[in-house]
C-alpha atoms as a PDB file:
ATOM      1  CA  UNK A   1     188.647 236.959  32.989  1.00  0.00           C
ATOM      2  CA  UNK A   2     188.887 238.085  36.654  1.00  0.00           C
ATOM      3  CA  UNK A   3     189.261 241.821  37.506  1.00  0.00           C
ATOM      4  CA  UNK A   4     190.023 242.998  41.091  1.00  0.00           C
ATOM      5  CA  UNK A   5     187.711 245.369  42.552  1.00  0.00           C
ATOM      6  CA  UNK A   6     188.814 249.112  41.916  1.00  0.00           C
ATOM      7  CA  UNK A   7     189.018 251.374  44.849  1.00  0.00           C
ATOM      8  CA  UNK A   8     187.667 254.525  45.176  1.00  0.00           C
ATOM      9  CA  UNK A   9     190.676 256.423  44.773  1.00  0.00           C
ATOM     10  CA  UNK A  10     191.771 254.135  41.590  1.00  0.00           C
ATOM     11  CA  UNK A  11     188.274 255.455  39.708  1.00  0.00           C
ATOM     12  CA  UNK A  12     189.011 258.973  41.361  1.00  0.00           C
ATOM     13  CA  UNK A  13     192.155 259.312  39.799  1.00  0.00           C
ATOM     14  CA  UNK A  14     190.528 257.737  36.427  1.00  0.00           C
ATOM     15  CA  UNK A  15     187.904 259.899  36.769  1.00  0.00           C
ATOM     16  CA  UNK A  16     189.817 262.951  36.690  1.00  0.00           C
ATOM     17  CA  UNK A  17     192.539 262.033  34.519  1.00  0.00           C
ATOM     18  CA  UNK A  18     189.293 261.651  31.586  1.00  0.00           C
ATOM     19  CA  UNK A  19     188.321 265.270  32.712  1.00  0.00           C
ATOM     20  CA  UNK A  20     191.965 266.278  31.995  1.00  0.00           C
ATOM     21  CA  UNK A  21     191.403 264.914  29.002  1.00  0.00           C
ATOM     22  CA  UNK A  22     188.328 266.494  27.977  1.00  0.00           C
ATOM     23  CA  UNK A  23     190.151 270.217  28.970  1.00  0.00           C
ATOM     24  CA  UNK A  24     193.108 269.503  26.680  1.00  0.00           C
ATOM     25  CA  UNK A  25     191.928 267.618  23.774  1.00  0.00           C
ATOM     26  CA  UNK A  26     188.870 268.274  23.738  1.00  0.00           C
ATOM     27  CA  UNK A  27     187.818 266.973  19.932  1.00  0.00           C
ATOM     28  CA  UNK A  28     188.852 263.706  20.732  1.00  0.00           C
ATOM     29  CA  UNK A  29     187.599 263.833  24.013  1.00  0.00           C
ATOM     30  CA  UNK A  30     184.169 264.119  22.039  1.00  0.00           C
ATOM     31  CA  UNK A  31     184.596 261.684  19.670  1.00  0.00           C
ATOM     32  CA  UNK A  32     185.609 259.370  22.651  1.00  0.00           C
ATOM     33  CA  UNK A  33     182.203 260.299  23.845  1.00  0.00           C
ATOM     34  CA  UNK A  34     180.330 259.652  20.751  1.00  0.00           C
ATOM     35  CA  UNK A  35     181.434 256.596  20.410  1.00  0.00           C
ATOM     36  CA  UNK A  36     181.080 255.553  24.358  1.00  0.00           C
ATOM     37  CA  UNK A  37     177.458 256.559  24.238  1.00  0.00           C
ATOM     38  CA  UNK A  38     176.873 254.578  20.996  1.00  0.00           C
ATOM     39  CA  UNK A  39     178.246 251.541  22.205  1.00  0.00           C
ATOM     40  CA  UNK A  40     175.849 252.291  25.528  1.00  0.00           C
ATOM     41  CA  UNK A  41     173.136 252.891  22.453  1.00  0.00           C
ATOM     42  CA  UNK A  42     173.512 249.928  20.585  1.00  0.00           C
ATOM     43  CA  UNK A  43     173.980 247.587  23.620  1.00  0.00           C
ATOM     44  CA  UNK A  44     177.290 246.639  22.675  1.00  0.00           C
ATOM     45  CA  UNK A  45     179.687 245.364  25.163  1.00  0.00           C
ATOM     46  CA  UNK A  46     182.087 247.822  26.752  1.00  0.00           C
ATOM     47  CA  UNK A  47     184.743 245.156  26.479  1.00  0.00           C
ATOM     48  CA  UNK A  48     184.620 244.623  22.812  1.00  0.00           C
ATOM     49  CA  UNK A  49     184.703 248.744  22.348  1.00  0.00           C
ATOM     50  CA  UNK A  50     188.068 248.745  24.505  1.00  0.00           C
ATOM     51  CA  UNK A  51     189.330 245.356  22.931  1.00  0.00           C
ATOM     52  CA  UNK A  52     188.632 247.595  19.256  1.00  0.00           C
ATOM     53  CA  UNK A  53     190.528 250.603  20.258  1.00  0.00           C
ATOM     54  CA  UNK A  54     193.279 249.035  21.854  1.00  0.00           C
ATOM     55  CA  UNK A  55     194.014 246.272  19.627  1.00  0.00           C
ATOM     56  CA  UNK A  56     193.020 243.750  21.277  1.00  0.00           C
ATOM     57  CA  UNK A  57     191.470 240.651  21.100  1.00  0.00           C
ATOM     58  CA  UNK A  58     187.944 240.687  19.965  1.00  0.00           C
ATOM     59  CA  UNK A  59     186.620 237.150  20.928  1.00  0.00           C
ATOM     60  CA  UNK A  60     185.301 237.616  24.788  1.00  0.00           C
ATOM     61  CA  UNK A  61     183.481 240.644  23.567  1.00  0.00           C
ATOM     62  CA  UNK A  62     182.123 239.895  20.272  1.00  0.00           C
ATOM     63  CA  UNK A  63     178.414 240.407  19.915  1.00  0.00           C
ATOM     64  CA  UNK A  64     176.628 237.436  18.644  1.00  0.00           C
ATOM     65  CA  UNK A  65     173.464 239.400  18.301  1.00  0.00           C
ATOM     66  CA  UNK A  66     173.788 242.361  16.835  1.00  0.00           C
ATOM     67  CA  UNK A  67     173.229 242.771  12.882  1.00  0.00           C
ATOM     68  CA  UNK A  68     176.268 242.223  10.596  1.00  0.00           C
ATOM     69  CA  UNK A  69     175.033 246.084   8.933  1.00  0.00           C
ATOM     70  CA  UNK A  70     175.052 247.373  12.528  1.00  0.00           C
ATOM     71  CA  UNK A  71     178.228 245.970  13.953  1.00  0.00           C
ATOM     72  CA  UNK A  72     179.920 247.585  10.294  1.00  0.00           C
ATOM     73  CA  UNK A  73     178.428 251.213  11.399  1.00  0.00           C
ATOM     74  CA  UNK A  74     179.622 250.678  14.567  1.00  0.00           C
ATOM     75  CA  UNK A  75     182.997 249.746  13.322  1.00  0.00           C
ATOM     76  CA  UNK A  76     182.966 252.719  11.039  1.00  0.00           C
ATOM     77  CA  UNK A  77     182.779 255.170  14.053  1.00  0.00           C
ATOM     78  CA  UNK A  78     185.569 252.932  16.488  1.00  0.00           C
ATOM     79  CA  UNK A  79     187.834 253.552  13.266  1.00  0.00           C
ATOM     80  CA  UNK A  80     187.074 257.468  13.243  1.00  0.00           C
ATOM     81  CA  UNK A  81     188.420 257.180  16.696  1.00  0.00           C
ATOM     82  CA  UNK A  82     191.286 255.269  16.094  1.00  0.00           C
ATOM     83  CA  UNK A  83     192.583 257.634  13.145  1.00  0.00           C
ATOM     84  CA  UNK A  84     191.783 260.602  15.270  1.00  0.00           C
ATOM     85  CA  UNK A  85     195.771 262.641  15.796  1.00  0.00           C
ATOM     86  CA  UNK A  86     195.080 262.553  19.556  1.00  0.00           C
ATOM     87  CA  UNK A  87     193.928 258.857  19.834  1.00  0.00           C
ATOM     88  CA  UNK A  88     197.607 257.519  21.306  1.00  0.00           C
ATOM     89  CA  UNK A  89     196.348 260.119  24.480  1.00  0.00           C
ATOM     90  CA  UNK A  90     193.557 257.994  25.077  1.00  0.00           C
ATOM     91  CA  UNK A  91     194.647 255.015  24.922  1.00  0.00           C
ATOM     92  CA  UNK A  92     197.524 256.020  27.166  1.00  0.00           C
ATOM     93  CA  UNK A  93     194.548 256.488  29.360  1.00  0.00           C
ATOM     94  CA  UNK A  94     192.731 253.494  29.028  1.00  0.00           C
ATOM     95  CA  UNK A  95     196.242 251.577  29.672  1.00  0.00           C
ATOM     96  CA  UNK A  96     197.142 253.023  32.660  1.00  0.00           C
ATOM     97  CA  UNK A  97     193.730 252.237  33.954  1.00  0.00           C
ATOM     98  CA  UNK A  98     193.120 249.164  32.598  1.00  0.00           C
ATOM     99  CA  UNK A  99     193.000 247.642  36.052  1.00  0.00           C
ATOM    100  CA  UNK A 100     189.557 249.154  36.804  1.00  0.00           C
ATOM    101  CA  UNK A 101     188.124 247.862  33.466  1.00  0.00           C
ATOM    102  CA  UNK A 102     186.648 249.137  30.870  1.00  0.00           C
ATOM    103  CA  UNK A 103     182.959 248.921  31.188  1.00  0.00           C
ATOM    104  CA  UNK A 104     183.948 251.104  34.587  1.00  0.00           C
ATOM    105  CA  UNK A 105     186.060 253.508  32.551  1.00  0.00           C
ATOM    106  CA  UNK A 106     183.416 253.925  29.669  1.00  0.00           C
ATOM    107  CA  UNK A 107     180.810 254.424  32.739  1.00  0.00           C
ATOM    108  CA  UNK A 108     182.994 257.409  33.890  1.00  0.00           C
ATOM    109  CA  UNK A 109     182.996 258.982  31.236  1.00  0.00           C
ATOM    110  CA  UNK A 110     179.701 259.074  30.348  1.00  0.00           C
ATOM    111  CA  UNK A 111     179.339 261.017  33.649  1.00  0.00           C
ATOM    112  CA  UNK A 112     179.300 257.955  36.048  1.00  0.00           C
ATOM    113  CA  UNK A 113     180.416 259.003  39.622  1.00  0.00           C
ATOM    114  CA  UNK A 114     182.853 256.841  41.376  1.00  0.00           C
ATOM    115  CA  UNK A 115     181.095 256.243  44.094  1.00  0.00           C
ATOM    116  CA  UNK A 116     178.418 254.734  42.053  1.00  0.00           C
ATOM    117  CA  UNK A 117     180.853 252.405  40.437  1.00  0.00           C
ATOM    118  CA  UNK A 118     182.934 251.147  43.428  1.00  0.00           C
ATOM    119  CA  UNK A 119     182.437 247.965  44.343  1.00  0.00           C
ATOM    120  CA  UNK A 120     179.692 247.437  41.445  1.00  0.00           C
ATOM    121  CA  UNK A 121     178.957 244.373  40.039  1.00  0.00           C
ATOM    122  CA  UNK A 122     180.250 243.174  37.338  1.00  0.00           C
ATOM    123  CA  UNK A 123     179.714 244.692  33.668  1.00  0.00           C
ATOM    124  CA  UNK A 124     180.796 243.623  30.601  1.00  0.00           C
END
Protein backbone atom coordinates (compact mmCIF):
# COMPACT_ATOMS: atom_id res chain seq x y z
CA UNK A 1 0.00 0.00 0.00
CA UNK A 2 1.61 3.39 -0.82
CA UNK A 3 0.69 6.51 1.23
CA UNK A 4 1.85 10.03 0.16
CA UNK A 5 3.72 11.94 2.61
CA UNK A 6 1.37 14.22 4.82
CA UNK A 7 2.24 17.82 5.11
CA UNK A 8 2.49 19.70 7.98
CA UNK A 9 -0.59 21.50 7.69
CA UNK A 10 -2.58 18.09 6.71
CA UNK A 11 -1.44 16.61 10.46
CA UNK A 12 -2.11 20.27 11.82
CA UNK A 13 -5.49 20.28 10.82
CA UNK A 14 -5.75 16.41 12.03
CA UNK A 15 -4.24 17.30 14.96
CA UNK A 16 -6.65 19.77 15.99
CA UNK A 17 -9.69 18.41 14.60
CA UNK A 18 -8.84 15.17 17.43
CA UNK A 19 -8.55 18.03 20.09
CA UNK A 20 -12.02 19.21 18.92
CA UNK A 21 -12.93 16.05 19.50
CA UNK A 22 -11.69 15.47 22.83
CA UNK A 23 -13.62 19.10 23.96
CA UNK A 24 -16.97 17.87 22.62
CA UNK A 25 -17.20 14.26 23.17
CA UNK A 26 -15.12 13.78 25.45
CA UNK A 27 -16.15 9.95 26.69
CA UNK A 28 -15.46 8.70 23.47
CA UNK A 29 -12.64 10.74 22.99
CA UNK A 30 -11.30 8.55 26.02
CA UNK A 31 -12.26 5.42 25.01
CA UNK A 32 -10.58 6.32 21.60
CA UNK A 33 -7.60 6.79 23.79
CA UNK A 34 -7.80 3.65 25.69
CA UNK A 35 -7.90 1.75 23.03
CA UNK A 36 -5.01 3.77 20.93
CA UNK A 37 -2.66 3.30 23.83
CA UNK A 38 -3.51 -0.44 24.09
CA UNK A 39 -2.91 -1.16 20.67
CA UNK A 40 0.61 0.99 21.29
CA UNK A 41 0.67 -1.57 24.55
CA UNK A 42 0.20 -4.70 23.00
CA UNK A 43 2.34 -3.94 19.87
CA UNK A 44 -0.42 -4.27 17.62
CA UNK A 45 -0.38 -2.65 14.32
CA UNK A 46 -2.01 0.75 13.98
CA UNK A 47 -3.36 -0.42 10.65
CA UNK A 48 -5.24 -3.39 11.81
CA UNK A 49 -6.83 -1.03 14.83
CA UNK A 50 -8.11 1.46 11.97
CA UNK A 51 -8.94 -1.49 9.49
CA UNK A 52 -11.24 -2.83 12.93
CA UNK A 53 -13.00 0.36 13.51
CA UNK A 54 -13.67 1.26 10.15
CA UNK A 55 -14.67 -1.89 8.67
CA UNK A 56 -12.19 -2.64 6.84
CA UNK A 57 -10.18 -5.21 5.66
CA UNK A 58 -8.20 -7.00 8.23
CA UNK A 59 -5.57 -8.98 6.16
CA UNK A 60 -2.46 -6.33 5.72
CA UNK A 61 -2.73 -5.75 9.41
CA UNK A 62 -3.40 -8.95 11.01
CA UNK A 63 -0.97 -9.94 13.71
CA UNK A 64 0.54 -13.27 13.20
CA UNK A 65 2.12 -13.14 16.58
CA UNK A 66 0.12 -12.17 19.05
CA UNK A 67 -1.89 -14.86 21.25
CA UNK A 68 -5.34 -15.96 19.98
CA UNK A 69 -6.56 -14.99 24.07
CA UNK A 70 -4.87 -11.61 23.52
CA UNK A 71 -6.01 -10.60 20.09
CA UNK A 72 -9.91 -11.66 21.68
CA UNK A 73 -9.25 -8.96 24.66
CA UNK A 74 -8.13 -6.73 22.31
CA UNK A 75 -11.12 -7.25 20.15
CA UNK A 76 -13.33 -6.95 23.16
CA UNK A 77 -12.18 -3.28 23.78
CA UNK A 78 -12.18 -2.21 19.59
CA UNK A 79 -15.95 -3.44 19.97
CA UNK A 80 -16.59 -1.14 23.16
CA UNK A 81 -15.50 1.50 20.78
CA UNK A 82 -17.43 0.65 17.99
CA UNK A 83 -20.84 0.47 20.05
CA UNK A 84 -19.91 3.66 21.75
CA UNK A 85 -23.23 6.49 20.60
CA UNK A 86 -20.49 8.90 19.44
CA UNK A 87 -18.33 6.37 17.43
CA UNK A 88 -19.83 7.60 13.73
CA UNK A 89 -17.83 11.17 15.02
CA UNK A 90 -14.73 9.41 14.95
CA UNK A 91 -14.73 7.69 12.29
CA UNK A 92 -15.89 10.75 10.38
CA UNK A 93 -12.52 11.75 11.60
CA UNK A 94 -10.43 9.06 10.72
CA UNK A 95 -12.11 9.28 7.04
CA UNK A 96 -11.49 12.59 6.32
CA UNK A 97 -7.93 12.02 7.28
CA UNK A 98 -7.32 8.90 6.03
CA UNK A 99 -4.75 10.32 3.66
CA UNK A 100 -2.18 10.85 6.46
CA UNK A 101 -2.65 7.24 7.74
CA UNK A 102 -3.45 5.81 10.54
CA UNK A 103 -0.42 4.84 12.45
CA UNK A 104 0.15 8.94 12.03
CA UNK A 105 -3.36 9.66 13.27
CA UNK A 106 -3.17 7.14 16.29
CA UNK A 107 0.43 8.88 16.95
CA UNK A 108 -1.46 12.25 17.28
CA UNK A 109 -3.49 11.39 19.44
CA UNK A 110 -1.55 9.89 21.82
CA UNK A 111 0.05 13.37 22.07
CA UNK A 112 2.41 13.08 18.99
CA UNK A 113 3.34 16.60 17.63
CA UNK A 114 3.19 17.14 13.98
CA UNK A 115 6.28 18.17 13.51
CA UNK A 116 7.56 14.99 14.86
CA UNK A 117 5.50 13.03 12.44
CA UNK A 118 6.06 14.93 9.13
CA UNK A 119 7.94 13.38 6.83
CA UNK A 120 8.48 10.20 9.25
CA UNK A 121 9.15 7.02 8.11
CA UNK A 122 6.96 4.70 7.58
CA UNK A 123 4.76 2.93 10.43
CA UNK A 124 2.49 0.38 10.27
Amino acid sequence: MLKTLASLGELESAKEDFENLKQTHPAVFEQLLHVVSLTRQLQIKYGYMGSLVMNEDLTPYYPEYVKESILSLYQREVTMLKEHEDIQVVQERLRKHKNIGYPKLFLLILGAKPEMLKGSTIIK
